[in-house]
N, C-alpha and C. Protein backbone atom coordinates (compact mmCIF):
# COMPACT_ATOMS: atom_id res chain seq x y z
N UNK A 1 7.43 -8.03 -4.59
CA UNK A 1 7.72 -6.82 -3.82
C UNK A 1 9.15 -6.90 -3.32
N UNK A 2 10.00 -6.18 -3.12
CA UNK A 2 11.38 -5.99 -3.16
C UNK A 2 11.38 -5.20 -1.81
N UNK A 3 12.68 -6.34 -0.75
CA UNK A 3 13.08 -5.43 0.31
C UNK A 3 13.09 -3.87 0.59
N UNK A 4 13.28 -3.07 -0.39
CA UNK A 4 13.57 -1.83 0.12
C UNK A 4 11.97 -1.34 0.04
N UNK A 5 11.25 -1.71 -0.04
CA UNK A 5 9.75 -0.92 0.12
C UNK A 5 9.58 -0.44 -1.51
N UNK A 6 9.75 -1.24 -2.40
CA UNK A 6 8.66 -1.03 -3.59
C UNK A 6 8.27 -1.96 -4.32
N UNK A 7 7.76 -1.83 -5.23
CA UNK A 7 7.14 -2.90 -6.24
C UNK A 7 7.22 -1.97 -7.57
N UNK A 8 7.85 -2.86 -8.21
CA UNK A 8 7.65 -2.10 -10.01
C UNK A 8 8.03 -0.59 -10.00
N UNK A 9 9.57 -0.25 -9.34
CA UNK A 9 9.82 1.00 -9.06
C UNK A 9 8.62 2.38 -7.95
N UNK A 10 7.59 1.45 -7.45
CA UNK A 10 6.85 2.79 -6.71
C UNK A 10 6.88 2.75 -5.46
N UNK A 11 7.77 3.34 -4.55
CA UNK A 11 8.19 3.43 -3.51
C UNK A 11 6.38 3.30 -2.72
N UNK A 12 5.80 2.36 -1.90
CA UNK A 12 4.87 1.87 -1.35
C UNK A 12 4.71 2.63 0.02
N UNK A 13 4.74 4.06 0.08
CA UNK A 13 4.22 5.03 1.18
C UNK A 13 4.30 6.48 0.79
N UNK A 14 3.56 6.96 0.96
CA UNK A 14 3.15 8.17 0.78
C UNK A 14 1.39 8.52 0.19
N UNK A 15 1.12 9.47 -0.59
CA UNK A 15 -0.51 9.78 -0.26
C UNK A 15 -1.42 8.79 -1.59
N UNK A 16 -1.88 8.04 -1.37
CA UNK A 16 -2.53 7.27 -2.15
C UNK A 16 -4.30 7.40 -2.55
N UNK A 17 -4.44 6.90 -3.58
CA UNK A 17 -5.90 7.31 -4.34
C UNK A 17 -6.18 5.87 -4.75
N UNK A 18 -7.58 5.06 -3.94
CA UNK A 18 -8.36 4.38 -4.53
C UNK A 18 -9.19 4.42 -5.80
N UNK A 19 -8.54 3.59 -6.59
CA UNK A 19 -9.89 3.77 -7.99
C UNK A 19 -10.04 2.04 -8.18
N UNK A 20 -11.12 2.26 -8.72
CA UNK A 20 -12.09 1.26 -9.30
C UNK A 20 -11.40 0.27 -10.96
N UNK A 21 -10.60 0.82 -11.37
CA UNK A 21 -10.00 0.11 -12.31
C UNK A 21 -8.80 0.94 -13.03
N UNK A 22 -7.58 0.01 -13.20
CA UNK A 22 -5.93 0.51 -14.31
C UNK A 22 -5.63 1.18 -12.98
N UNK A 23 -5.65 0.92 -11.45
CA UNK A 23 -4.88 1.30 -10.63
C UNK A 23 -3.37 0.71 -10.83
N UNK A 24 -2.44 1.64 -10.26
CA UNK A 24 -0.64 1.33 -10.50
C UNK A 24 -0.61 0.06 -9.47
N UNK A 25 -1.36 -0.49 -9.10
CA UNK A 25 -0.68 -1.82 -8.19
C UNK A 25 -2.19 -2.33 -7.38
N UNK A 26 -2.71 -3.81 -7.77
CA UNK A 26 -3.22 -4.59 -7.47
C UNK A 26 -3.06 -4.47 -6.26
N UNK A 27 -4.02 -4.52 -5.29
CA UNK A 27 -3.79 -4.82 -3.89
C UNK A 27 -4.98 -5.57 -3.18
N UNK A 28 -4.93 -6.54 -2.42
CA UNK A 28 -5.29 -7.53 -1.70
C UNK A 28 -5.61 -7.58 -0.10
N UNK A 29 -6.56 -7.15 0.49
CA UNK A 29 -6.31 -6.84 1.94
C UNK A 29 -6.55 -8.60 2.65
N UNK A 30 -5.72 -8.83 3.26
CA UNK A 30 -5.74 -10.12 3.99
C UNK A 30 -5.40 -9.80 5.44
N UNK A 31 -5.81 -11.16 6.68
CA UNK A 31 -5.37 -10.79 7.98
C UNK A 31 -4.06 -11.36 8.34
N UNK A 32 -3.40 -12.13 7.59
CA UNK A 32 -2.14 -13.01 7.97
C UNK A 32 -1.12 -12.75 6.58
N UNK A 33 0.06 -13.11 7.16
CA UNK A 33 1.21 -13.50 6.52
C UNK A 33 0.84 -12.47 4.26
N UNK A 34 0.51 -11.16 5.00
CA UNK A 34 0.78 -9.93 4.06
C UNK A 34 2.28 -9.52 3.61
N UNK A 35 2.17 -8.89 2.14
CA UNK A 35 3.04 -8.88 1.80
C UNK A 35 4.07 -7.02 2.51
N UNK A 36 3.04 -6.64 2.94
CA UNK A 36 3.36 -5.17 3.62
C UNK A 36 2.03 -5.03 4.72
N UNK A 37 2.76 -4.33 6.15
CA UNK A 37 1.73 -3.74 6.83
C UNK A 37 1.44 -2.05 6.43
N UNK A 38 0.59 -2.05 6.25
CA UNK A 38 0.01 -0.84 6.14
C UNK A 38 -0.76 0.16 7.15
N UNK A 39 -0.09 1.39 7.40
CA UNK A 39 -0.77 1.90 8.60
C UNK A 39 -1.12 3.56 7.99
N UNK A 40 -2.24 3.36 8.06
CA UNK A 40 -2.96 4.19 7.62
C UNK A 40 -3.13 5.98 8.38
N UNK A 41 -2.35 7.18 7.73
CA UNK A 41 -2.14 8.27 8.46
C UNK A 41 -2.05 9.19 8.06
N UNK A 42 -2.41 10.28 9.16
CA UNK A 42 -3.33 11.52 8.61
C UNK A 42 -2.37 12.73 7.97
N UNK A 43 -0.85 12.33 8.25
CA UNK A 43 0.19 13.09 8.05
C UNK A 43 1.46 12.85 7.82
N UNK A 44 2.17 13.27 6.96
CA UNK A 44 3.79 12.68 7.33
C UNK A 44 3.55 11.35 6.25
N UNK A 45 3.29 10.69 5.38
CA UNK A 45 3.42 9.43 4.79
C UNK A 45 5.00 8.72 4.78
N UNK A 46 5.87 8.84 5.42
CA UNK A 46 7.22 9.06 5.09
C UNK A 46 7.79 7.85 5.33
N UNK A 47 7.46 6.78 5.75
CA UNK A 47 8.04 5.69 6.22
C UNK A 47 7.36 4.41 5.26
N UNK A 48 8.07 3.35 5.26
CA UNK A 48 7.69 2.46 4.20
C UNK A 48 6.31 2.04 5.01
N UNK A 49 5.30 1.75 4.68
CA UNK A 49 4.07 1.06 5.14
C UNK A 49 3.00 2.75 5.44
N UNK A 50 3.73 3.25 5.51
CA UNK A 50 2.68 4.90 5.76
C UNK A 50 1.89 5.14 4.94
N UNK A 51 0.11 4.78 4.46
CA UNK A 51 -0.16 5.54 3.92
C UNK A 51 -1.45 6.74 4.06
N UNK A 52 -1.39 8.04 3.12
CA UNK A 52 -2.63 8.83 3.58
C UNK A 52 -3.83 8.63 2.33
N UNK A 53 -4.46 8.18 2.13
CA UNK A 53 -5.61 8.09 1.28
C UNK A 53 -6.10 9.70 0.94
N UNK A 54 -6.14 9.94 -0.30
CA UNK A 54 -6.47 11.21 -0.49
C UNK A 54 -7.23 11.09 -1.94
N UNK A 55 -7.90 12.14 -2.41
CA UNK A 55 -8.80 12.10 -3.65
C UNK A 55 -8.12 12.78 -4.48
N UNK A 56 -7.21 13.59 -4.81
CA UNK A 56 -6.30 14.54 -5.56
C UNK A 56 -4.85 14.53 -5.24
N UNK A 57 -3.83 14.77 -6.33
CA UNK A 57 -2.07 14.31 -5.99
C UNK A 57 -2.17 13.28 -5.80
N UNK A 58 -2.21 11.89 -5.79
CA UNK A 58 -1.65 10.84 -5.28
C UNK A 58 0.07 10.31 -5.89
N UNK A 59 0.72 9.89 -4.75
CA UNK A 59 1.91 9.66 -5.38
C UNK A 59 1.66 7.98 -5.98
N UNK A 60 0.75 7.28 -5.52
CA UNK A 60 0.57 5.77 -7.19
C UNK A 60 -0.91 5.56 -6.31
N UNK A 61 -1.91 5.02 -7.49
CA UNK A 61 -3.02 4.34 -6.97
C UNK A 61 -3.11 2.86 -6.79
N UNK A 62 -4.42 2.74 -6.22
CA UNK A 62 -4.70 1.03 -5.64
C UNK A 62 -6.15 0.49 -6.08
N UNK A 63 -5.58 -0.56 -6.72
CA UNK A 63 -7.25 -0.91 -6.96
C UNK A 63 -7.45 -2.28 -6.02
N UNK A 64 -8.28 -2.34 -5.35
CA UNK A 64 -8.57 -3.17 -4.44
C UNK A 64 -9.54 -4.19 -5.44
N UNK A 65 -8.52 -5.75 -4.73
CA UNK A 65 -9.53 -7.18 -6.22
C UNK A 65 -9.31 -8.50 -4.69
N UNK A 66 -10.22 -9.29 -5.05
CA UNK A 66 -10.23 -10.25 -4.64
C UNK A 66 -9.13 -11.34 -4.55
N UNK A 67 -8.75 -11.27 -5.86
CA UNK A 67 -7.81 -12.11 -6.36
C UNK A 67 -6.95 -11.69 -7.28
N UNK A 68 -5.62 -12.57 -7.42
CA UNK A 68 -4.37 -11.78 -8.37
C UNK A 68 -3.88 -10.97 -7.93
N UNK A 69 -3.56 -10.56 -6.45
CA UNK A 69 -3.35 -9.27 -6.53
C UNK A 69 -1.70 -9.36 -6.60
N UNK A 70 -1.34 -7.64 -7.02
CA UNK A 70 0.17 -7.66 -7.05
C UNK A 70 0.64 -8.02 -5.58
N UNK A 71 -0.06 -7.54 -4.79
CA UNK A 71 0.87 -7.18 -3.50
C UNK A 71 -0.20 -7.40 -2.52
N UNK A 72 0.07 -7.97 -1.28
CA UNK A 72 -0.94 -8.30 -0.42
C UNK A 72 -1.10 -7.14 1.15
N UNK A 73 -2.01 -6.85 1.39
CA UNK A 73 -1.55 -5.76 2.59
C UNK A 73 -2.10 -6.37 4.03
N UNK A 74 -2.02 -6.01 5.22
CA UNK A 74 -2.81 -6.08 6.31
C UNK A 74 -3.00 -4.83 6.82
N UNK A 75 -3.89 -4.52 7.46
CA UNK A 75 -3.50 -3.13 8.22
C UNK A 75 -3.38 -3.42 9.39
N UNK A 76 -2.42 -2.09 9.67
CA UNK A 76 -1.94 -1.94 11.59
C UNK A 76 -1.82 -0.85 12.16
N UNK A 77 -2.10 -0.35 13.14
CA UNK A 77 -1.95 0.40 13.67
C UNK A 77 -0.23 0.81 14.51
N UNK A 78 0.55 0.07 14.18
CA UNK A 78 1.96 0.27 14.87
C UNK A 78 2.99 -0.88 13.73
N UNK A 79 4.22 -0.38 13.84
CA UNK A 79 5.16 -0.70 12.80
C UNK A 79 4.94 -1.60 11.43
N UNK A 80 4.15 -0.22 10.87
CA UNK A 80 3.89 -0.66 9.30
C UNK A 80 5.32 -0.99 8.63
N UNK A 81 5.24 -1.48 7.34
CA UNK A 81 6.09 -2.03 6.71
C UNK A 81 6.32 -3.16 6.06
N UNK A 82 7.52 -3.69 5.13
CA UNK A 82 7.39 -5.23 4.53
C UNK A 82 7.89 -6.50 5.94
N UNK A 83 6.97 -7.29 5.80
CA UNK A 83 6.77 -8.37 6.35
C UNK A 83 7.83 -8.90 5.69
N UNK A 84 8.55 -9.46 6.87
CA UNK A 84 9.63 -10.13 6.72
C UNK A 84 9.67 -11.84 6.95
């Protein structure tokens, strides 16, 4: 994952779609030392770590795995973003 907030060119905020398999980026939910905080919101996705979960438009999907993942997340409720 690359300082400016992406991975593999997909800028990592804005409205996102869970699927079950060939999601655009592996993701990993852990409680410590994540590779991005993620704060989950109902509007506005605009900031790196912002995202809105939606079922239609998504700007990249996530497939949630145990293991391997591309990118690791935590969630938060206050200054989402890459963990530094």
């Amino acid at each position: 994952m690359a300082a400016d907030c992406t991975w593999n060119g997909i800028t990592l905020n804005g409205d996102v779609k869970v699927v079950e398999s060939f999601g655009d980026i592996k993701v990993q939910i852990v409680t410590s030392f994540a590779d991005l905080h993620v704060q989950n919101v109902t509007s506005f996705p605009d900031n790196c770590g912002q995202w809105r979960f939606v079922e239609s438009f998504p700007d990249f999907t996530v497939q949630f795995v145990d293991s391997f993942p591309d990118i690791t997340i935590e969630y938060v409720t206050s200054f989402p973003g890459v963990n530094d």
